[in-house]
C-alpha atoms as a PDB file:
ATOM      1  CA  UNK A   1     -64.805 114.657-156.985  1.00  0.00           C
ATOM      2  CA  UNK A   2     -63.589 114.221-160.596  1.00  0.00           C
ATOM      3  CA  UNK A   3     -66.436 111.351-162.456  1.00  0.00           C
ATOM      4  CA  UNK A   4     -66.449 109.850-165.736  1.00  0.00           C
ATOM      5  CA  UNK A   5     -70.749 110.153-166.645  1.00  0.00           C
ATOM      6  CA  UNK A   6     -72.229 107.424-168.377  1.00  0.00           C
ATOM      7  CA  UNK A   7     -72.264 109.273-172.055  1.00  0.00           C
ATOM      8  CA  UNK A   8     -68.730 109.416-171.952  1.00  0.00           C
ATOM      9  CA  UNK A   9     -68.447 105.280-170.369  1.00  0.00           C
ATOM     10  CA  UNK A  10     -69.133 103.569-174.087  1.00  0.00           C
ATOM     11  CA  UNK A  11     -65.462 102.553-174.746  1.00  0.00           C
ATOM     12  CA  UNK A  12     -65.326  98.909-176.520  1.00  0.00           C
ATOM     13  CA  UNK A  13     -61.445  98.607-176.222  1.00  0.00           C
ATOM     14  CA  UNK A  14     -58.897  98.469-173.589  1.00  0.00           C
ATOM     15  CA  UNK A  15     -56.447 101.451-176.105  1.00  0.00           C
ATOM     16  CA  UNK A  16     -53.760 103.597-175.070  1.00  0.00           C
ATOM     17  CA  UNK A  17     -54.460 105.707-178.209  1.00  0.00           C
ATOM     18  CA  UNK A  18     -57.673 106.807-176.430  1.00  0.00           C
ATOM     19  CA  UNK A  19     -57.076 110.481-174.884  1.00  0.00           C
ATOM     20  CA  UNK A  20     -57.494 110.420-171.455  1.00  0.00           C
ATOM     21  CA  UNK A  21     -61.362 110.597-169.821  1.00  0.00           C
ATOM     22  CA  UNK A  22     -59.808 112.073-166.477  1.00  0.00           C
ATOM     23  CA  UNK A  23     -56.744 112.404-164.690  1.00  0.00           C
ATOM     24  CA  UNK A  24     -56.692 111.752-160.639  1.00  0.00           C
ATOM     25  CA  UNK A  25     -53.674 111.662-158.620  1.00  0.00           C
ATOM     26  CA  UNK A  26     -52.317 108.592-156.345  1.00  0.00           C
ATOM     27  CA  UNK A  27     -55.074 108.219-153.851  1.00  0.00           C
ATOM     28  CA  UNK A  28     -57.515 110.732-154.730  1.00  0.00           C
ATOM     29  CA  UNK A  29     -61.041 109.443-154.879  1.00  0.00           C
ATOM     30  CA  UNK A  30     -62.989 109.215-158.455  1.00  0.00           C
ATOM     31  CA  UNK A  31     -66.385 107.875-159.320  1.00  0.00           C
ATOM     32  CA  UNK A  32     -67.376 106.447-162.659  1.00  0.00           C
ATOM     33  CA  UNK A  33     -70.814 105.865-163.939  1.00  0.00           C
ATOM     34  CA  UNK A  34     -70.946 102.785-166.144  1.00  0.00           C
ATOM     35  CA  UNK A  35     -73.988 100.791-168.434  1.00  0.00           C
ATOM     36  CA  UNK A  36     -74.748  97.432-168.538  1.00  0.00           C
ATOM     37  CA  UNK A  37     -73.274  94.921-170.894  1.00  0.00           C
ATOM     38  CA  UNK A  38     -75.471  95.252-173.613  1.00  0.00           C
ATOM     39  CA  UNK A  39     -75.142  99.269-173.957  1.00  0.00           C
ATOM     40  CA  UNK A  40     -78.346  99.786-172.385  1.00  0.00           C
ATOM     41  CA  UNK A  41     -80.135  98.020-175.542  1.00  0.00           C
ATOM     42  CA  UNK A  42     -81.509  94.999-173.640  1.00  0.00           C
ATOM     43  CA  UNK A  43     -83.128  97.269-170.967  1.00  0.00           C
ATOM     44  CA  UNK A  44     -86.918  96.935-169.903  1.00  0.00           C
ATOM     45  CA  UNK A  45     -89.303  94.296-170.741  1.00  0.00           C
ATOM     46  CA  UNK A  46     -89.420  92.646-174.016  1.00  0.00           C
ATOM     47  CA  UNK A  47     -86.247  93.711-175.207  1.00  0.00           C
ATOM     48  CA  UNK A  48     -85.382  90.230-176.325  1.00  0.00           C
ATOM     49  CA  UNK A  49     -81.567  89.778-176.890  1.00  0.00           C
ATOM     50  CA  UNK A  50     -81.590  89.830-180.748  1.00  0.00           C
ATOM     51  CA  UNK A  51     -79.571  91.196-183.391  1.00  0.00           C
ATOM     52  CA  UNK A  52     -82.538  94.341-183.826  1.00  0.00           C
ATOM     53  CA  UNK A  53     -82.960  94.274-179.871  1.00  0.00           C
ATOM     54  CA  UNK A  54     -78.876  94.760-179.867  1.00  0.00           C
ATOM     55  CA  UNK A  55     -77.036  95.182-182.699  1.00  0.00           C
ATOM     56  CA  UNK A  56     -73.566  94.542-181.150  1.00  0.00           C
ATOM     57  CA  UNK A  57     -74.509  91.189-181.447  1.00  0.00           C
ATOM     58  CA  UNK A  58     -73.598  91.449-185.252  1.00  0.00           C
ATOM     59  CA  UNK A  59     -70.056  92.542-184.701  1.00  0.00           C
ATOM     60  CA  UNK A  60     -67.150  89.821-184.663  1.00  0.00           C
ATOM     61  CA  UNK A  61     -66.132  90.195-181.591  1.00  0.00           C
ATOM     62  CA  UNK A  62     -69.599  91.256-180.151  1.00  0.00           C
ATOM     63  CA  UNK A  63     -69.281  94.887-179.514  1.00  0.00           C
ATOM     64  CA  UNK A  64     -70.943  94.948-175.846  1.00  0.00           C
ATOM     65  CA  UNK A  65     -69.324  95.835-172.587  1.00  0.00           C
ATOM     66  CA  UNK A  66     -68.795  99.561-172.785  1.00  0.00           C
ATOM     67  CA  UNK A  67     -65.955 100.875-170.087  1.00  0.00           C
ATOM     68  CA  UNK A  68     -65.300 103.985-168.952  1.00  0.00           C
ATOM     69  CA  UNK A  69     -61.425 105.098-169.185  1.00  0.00           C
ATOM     70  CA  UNK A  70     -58.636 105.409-169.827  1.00  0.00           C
ATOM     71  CA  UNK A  71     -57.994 107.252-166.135  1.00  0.00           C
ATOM     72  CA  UNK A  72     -55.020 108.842-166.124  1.00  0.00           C
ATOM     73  CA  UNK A  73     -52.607 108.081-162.954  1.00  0.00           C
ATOM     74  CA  UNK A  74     -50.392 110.736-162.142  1.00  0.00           C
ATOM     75  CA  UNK A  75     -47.479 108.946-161.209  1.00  0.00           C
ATOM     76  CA  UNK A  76     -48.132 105.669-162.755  1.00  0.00           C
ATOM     77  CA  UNK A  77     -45.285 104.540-165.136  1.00  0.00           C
ATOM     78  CA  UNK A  78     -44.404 101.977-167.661  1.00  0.00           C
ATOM     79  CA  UNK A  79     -43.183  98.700-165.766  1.00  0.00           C
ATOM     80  CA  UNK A  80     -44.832  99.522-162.523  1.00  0.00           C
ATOM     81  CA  UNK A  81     -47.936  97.998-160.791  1.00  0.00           C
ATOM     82  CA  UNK A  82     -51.090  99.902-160.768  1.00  0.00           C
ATOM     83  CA  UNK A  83     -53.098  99.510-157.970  1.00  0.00           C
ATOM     84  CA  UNK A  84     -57.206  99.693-157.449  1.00  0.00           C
ATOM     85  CA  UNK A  85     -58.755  99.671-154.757  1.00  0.00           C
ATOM     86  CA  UNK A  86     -62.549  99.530-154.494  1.00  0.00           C
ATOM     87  CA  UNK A  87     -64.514 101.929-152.054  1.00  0.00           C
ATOM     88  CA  UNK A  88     -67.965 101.930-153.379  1.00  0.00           C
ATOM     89  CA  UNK A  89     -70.323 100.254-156.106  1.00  0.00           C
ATOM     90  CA  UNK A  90     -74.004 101.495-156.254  1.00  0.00           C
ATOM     91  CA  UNK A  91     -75.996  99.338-158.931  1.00  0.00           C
ATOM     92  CA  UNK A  92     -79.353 100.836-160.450  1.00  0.00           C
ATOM     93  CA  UNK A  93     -82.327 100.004-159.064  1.00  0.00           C
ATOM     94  CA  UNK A  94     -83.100  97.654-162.041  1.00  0.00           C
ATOM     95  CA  UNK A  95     -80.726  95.163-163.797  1.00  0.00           C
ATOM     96  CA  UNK A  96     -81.434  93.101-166.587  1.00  0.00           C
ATOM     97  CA  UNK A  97     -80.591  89.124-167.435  1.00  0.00           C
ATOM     98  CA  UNK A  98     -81.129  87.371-170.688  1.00  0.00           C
ATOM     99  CA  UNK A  99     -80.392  83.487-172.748  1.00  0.00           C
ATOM    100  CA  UNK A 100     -79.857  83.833-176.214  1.00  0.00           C
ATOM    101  CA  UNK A 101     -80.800  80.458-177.634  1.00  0.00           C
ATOM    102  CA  UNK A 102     -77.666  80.177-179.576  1.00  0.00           C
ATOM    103  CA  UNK A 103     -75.143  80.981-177.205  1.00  0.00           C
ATOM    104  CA  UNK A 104     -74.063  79.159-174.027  1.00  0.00           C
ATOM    105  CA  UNK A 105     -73.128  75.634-172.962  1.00  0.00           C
ATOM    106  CA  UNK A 106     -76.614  74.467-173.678  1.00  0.00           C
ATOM    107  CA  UNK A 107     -77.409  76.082-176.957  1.00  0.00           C
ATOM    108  CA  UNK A 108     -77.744  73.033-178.617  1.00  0.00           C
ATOM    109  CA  UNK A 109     -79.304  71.147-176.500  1.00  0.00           C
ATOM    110  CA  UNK A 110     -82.867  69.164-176.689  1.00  0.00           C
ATOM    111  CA  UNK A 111     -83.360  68.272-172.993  1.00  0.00           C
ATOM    112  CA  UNK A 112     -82.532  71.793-172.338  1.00  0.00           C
ATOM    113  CA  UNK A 113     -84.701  73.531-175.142  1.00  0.00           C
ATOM    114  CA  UNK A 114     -87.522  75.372-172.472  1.00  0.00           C
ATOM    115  CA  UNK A 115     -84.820  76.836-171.070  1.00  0.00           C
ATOM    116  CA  UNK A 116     -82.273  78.123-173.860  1.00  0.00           C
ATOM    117  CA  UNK A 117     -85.285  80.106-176.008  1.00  0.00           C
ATOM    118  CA  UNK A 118     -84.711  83.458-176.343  1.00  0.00           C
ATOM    119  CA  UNK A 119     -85.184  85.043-173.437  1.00  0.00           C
ATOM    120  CA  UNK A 120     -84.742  88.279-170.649  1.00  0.00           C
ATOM    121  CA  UNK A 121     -86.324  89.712-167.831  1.00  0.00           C
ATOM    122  CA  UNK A 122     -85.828  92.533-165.339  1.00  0.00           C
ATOM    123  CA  UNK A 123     -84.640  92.507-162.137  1.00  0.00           C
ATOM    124  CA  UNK A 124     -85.670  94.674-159.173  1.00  0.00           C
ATOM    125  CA  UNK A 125     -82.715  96.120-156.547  1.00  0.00           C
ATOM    126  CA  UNK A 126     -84.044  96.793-153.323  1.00  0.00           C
ATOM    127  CA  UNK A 127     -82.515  98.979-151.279  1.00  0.00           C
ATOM    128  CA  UNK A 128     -80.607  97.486-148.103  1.00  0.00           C
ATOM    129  CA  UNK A 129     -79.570  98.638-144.471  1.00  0.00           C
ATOM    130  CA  UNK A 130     -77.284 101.182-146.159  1.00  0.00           C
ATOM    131  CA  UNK A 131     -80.583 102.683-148.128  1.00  0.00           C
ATOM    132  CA  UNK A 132     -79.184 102.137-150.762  1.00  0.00           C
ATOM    133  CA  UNK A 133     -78.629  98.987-153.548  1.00  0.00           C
ATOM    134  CA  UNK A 134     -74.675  98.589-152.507  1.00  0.00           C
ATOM    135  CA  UNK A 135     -76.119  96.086-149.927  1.00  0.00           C
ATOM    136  CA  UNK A 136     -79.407  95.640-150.665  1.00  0.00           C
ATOM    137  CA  UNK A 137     -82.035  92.426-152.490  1.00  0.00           C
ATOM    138  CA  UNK A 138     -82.472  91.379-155.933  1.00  0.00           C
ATOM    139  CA  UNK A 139     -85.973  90.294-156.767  1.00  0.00           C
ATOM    140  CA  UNK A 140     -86.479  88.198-159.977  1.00  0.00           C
ATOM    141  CA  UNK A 141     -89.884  86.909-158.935  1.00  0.00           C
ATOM    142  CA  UNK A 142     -92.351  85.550-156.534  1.00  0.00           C
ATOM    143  CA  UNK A 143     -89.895  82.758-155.997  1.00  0.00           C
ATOM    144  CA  UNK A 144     -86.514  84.095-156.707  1.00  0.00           C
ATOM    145  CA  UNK A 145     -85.199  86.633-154.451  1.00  0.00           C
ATOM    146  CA  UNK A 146     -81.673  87.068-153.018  1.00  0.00           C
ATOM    147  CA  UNK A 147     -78.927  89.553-151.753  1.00  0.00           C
ATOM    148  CA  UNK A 148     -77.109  91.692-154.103  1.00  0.00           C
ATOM    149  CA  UNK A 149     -73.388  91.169-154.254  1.00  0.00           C
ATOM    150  CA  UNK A 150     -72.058  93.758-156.919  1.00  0.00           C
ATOM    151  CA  UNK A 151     -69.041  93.746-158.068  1.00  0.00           C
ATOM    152  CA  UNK A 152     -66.742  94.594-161.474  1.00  0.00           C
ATOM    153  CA  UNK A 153     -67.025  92.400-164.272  1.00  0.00           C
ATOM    154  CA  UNK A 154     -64.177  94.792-166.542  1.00  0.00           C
ATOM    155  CA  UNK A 155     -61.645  96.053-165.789  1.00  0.00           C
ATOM    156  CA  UNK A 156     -58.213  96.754-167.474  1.00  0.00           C
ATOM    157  CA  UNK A 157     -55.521  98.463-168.103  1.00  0.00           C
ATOM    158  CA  UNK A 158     -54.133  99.315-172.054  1.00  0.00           C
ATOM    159  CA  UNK A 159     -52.277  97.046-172.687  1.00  0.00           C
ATOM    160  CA  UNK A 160     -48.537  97.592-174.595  1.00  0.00           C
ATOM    161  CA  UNK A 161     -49.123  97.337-177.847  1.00  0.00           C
ATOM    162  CA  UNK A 162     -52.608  96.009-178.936  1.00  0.00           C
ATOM    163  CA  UNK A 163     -56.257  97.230-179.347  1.00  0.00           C
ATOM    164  CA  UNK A 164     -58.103  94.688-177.059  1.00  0.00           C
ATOM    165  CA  UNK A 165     -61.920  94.057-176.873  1.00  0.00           C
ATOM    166  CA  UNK A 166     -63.889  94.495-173.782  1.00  0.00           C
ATOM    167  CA  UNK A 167     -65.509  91.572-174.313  1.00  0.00           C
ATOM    168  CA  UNK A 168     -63.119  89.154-174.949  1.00  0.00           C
ATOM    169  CA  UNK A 169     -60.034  90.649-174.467  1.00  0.00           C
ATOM    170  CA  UNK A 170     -58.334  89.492-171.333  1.00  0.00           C
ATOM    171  CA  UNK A 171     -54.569  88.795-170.333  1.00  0.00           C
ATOM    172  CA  UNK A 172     -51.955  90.205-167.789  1.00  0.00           C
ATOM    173  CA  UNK A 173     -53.608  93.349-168.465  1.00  0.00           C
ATOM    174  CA  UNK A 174     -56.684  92.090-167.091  1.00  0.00           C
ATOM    175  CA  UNK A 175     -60.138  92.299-169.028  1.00  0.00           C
ATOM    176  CA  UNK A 176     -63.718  90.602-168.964  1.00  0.00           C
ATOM    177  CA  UNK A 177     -62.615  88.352-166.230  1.00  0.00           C
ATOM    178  CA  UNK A 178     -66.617  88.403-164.227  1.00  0.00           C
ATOM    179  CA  UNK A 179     -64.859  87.925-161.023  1.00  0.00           C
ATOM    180  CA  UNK A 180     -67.230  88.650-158.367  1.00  0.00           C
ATOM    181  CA  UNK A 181     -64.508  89.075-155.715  1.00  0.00           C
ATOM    182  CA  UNK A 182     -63.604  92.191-157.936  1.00  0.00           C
ATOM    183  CA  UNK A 183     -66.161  94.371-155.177  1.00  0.00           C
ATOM    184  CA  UNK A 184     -66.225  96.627-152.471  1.00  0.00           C
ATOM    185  CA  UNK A 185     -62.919  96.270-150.341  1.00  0.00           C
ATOM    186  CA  UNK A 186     -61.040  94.386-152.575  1.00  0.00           C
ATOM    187  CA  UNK A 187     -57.796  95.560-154.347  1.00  0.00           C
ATOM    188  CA  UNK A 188     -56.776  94.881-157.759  1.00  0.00           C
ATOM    189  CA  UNK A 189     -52.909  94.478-158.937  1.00  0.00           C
ATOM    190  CA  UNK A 190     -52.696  95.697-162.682  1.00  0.00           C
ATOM    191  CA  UNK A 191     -49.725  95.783-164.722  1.00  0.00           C
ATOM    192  CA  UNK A 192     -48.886  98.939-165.798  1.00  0.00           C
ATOM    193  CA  UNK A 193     -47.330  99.293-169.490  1.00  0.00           C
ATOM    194  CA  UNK A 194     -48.061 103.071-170.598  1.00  0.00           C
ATOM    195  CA  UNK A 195     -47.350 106.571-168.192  1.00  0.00           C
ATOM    196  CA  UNK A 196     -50.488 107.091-166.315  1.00  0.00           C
ATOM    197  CA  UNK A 197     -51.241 103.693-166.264  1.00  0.00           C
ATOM    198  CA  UNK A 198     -54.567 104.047-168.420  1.00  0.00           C
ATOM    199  CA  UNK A 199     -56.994 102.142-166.687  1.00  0.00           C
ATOM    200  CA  UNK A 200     -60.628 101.109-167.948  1.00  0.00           C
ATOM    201  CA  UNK A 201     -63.594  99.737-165.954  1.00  0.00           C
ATOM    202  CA  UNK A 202     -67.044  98.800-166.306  1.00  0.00           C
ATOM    203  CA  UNK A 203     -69.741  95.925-166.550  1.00  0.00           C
ATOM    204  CA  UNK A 204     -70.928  95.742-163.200  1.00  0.00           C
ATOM    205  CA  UNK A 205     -72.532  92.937-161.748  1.00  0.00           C
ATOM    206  CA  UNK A 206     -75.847  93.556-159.464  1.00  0.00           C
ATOM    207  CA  UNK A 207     -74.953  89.620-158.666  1.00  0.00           C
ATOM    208  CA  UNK A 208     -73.260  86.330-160.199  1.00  0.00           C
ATOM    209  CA  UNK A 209     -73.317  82.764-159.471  1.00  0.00           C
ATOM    210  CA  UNK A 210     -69.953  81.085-159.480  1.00  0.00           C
ATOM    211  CA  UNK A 211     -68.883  80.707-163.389  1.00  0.00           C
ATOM    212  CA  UNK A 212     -72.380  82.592-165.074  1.00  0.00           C
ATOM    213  CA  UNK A 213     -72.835  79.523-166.493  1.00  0.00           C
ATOM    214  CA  UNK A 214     -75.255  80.729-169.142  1.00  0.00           C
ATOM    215  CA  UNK A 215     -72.928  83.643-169.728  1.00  0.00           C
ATOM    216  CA  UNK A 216     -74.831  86.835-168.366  1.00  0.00           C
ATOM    217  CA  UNK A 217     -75.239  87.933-165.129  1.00  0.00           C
ATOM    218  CA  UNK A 218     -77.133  90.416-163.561  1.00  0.00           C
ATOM    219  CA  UNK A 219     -76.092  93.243-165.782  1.00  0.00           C
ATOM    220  CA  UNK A 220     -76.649  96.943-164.355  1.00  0.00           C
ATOM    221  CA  UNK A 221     -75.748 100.704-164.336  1.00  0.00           C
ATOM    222  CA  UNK A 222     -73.580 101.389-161.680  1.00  0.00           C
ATOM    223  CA  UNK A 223     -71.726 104.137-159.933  1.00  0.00           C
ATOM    224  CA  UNK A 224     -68.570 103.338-158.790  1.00  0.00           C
ATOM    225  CA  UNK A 225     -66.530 104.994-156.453  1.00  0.00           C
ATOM    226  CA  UNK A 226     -62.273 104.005-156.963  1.00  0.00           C
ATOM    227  CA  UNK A 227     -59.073 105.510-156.160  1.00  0.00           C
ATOM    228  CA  UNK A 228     -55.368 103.853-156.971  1.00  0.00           C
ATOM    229  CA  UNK A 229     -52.078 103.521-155.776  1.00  0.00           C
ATOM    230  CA  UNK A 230     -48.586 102.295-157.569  1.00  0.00           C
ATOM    231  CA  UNK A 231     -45.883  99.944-156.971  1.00  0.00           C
ATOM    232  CA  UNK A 232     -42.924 100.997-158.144  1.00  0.00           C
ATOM    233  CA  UNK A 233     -40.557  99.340-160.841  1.00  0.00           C
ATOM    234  CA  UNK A 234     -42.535  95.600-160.544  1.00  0.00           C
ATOM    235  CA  UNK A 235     -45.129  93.086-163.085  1.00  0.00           C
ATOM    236  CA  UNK A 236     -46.837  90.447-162.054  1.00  0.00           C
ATOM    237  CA  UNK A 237     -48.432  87.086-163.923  1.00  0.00           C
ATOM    238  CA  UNK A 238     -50.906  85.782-163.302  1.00  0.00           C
ATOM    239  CA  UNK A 239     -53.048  88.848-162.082  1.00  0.00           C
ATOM    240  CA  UNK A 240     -52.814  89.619-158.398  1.00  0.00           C
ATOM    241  CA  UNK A 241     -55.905  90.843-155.768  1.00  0.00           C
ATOM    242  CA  UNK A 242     -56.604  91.171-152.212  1.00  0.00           C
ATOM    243  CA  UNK A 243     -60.014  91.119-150.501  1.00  0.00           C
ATOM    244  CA  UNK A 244     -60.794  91.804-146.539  1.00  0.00           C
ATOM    245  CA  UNK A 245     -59.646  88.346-145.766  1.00  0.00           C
ATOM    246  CA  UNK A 246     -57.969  86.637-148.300  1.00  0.00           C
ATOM    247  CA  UNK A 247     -55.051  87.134-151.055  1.00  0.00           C
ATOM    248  CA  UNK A 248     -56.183  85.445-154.528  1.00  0.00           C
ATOM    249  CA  UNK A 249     -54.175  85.030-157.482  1.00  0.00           C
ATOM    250  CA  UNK A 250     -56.927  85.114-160.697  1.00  0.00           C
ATOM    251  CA  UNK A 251     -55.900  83.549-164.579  1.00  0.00           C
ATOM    252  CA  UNK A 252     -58.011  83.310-167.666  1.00  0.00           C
ATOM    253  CA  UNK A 253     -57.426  80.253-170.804  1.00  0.00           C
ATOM    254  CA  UNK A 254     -58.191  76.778-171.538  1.00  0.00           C
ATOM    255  CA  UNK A 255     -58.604  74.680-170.216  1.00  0.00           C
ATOM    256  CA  UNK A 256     -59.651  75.089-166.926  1.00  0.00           C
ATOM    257  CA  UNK A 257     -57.161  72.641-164.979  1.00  0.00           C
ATOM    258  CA  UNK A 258     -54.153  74.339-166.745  1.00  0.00           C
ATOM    259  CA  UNK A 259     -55.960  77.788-165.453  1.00  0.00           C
ATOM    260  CA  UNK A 260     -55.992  76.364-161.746  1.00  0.00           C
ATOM    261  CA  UNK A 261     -52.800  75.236-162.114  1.00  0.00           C
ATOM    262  CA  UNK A 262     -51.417  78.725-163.083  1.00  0.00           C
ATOM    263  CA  UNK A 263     -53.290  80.289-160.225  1.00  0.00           C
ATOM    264  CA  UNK A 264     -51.560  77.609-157.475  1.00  0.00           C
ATOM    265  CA  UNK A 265     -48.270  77.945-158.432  1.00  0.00           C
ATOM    266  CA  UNK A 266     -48.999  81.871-158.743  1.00  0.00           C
ATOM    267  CA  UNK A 267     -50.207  81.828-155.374  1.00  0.00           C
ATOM    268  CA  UNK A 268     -46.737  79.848-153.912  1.00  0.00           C
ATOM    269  CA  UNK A 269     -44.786  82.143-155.676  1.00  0.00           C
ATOM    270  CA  UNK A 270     -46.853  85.314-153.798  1.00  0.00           C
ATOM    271  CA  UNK A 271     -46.049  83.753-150.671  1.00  0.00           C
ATOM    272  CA  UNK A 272     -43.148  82.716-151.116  1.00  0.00           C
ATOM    273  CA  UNK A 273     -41.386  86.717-152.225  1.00  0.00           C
ATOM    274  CA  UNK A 274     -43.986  88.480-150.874  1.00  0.00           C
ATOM    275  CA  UNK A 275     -44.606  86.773-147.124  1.00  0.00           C
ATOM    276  CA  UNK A 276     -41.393  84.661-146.144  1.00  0.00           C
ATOM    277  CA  UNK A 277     -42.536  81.459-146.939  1.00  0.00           C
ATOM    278  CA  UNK A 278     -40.077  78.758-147.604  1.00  0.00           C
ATOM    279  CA  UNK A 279     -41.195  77.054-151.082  1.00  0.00           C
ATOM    280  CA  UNK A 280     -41.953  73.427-149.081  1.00  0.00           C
ATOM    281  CA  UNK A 281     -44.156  75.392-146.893  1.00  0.00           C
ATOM    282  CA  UNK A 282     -45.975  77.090-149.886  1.00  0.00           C
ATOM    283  CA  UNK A 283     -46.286  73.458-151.662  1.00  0.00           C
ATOM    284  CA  UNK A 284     -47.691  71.955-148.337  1.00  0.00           C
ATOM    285  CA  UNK A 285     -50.038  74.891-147.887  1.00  0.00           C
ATOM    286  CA  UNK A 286     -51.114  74.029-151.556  1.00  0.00           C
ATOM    287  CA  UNK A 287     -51.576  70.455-150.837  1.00  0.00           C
ATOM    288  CA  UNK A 288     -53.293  70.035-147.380  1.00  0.00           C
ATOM    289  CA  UNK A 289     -54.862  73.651-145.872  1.00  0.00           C
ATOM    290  CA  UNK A 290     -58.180  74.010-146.086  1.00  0.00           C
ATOM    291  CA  UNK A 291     -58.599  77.810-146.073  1.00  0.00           C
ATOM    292  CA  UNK A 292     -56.837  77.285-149.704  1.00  0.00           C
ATOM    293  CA  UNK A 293     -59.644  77.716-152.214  1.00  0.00           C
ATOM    294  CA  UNK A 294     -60.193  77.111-155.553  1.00  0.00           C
ATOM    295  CA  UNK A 295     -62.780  79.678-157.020  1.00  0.00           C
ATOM    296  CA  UNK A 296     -64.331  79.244-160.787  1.00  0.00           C
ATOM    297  CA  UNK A 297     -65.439  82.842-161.697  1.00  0.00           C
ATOM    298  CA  UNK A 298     -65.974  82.647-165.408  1.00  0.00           C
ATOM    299  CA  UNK A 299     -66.907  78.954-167.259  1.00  0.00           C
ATOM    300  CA  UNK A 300     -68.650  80.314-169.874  1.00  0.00           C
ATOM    301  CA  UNK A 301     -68.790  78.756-173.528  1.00  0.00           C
ATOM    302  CA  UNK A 302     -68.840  81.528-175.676  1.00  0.00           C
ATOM    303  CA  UNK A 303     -66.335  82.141-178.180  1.00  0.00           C
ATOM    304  CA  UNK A 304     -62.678  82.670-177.424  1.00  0.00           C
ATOM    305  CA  UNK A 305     -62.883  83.719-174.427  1.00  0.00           C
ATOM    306  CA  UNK A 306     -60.853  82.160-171.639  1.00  0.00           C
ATOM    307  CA  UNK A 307     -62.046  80.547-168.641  1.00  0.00           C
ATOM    308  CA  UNK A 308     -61.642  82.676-165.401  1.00  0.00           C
ATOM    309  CA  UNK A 309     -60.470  80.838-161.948  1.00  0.00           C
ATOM    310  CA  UNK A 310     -58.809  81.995-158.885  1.00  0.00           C
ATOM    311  CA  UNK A 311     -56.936  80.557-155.810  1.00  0.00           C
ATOM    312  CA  UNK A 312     -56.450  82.114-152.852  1.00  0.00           C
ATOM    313  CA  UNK A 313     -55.231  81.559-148.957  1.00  0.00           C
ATOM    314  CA  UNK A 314     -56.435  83.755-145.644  1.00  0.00           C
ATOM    315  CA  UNK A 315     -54.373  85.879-144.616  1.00  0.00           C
ATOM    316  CA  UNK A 316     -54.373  84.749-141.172  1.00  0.00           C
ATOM    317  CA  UNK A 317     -52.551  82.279-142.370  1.00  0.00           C
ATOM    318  CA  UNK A 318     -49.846  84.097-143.287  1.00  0.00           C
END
């Protein structure tokens, strides 16, 4: 099985300059190995998230992030829709979580000062029924213990004609997006805009509560386990995924209604050219079912970058 290792997974930006990593062909299996968001710096106890702790921190964007890629498609073109599906994600048996007391939505505040101090801790990954941490425990402390849900937190392809970062960059390429329906099962509509695709993935997620509020979520190593498929001669906006149960149209901006917005009317439009759904229908689906959900992946006040909802419908409804 062709596998990007970890040395070769410290990519910063989503480029179609970059010379290939590996090349896999339309449904062949690949694995890549991938770091945590902070490079591996922040790793262990005491490594406080400062400048000397991480020194991506004094890069404008922060250089954090790393992705492996670009993978190659073989048969992937310009103007067509790559697609990823998800088999496996294995986090390390230790992730790592920190507040840096000047980012975040509550950086400056004086109620809030115990808890916005620097700060970072380890987390433990228990194994689970599988044996192994795919579906196993996190263990903060004595009091904090719950089960892993890992999933992608980057993932891209290059996009046309730009050098993006992997830590803000996002778009119709996709990007930092945190999504934690991004995970085993689910499948991932990319746009396409080079030959081979050239996709990028990493900063995986041992688990995430709805938006990481504080902006970091249980960062790991990972081993992922991937392999892709194309549609032909289409792009899509907003971006485009399917879990188990559900399809789920995903945007990132500001602010966050206009984001929800984008992702309803994205959603209508899926079922209306994809499933045979007159437009009224799609409307009054939007309006009045209740297995239409909103979902708020990524509200995180940091920066530029965008805020990160989706909406989706079950399929069973259909």
């Amino acid at each position: 099985m062709k596998r990007i290792p970890i040395e070769k997974a410290y990519n910063y930006y989503f480029d179609a300059e970059l010379p290939p990593a590996i090349r896999v062909s339309l449904g062949e299996v690949f694995e890549v190995e991938t770091e945590d968001a902070s490079s591996g710096t922040l790793r262990g106890e005491g490594r406080l998230p400062t400048d000397e702790n991480n020194p991506g921190y004094k890069y404008e964007p922060g250089r954090g992030n790393p992705v492996g890629g670009p993978i190659y498609v073989e048969g992937a073109e310009k103007g067509d829709l790559l697609v990823v599906e998800i088999l496996e994600i294995i986090p390390d048996a230790q992730g790592t979580t920190w507040i840096k007391d000047t980012v975040g939505p509550l950086a400056d505040s004086y109620e809030w000062h115990e808890a916005t101090t620097l700060f970072q801790t380890s987390i433990k990954h228990l194994p689970g029924p599988s044996g192994t941490t795919r579906d196993g425990r996190a263990v903060v402390n004595d009091r904090m213990s719950w089960d892993l849900e890992p999933h992608i937190g980057t993932i891209a392809t290059a996009p046309q004609c730009e050098r993006i970062s992997s830590v803000v960059g996002q778009g119709p390429w996709g990007g930092n997006m945190d999504i934690n329906d991004f995970k085993e099962g689910s499948k991932i509509y990319l746009n396409s805009y080079h030959e081979g695709g050239l996709l990028f993935v990493g900063d995986v997620h041992a688990c995430e509560s709805d938006t990481e509020f504080y902006g970091v979520a249980d960062e790991t190593r990972a081993v992922i386990k991937l392999k892709c498929d194309v549609v032909k001669d289409k792009q899509i906006t907003p971006l485009r995924m399917e879990t188990d149960d559900r399809i789920i149209v995903v945007h990132s901006g500001r602010p966050l209604e206009n984001v929800v917005k984008t992702c309803m009317v994205g959603l209508m439009d899926w079922m209306v050219k994809d499933y045979g759904i007159s437009r009224r229908d799609a409307y009054v689906h939007a309006g009045i079912n209740p297995n239409v959900k909103v979902h708020v992946y990524q509200m995180v006040d940091i920066g530029r970058i965008g805020f990160t909802a989706g909406v989706s419908i079950k399929k069973d409804c259909l």
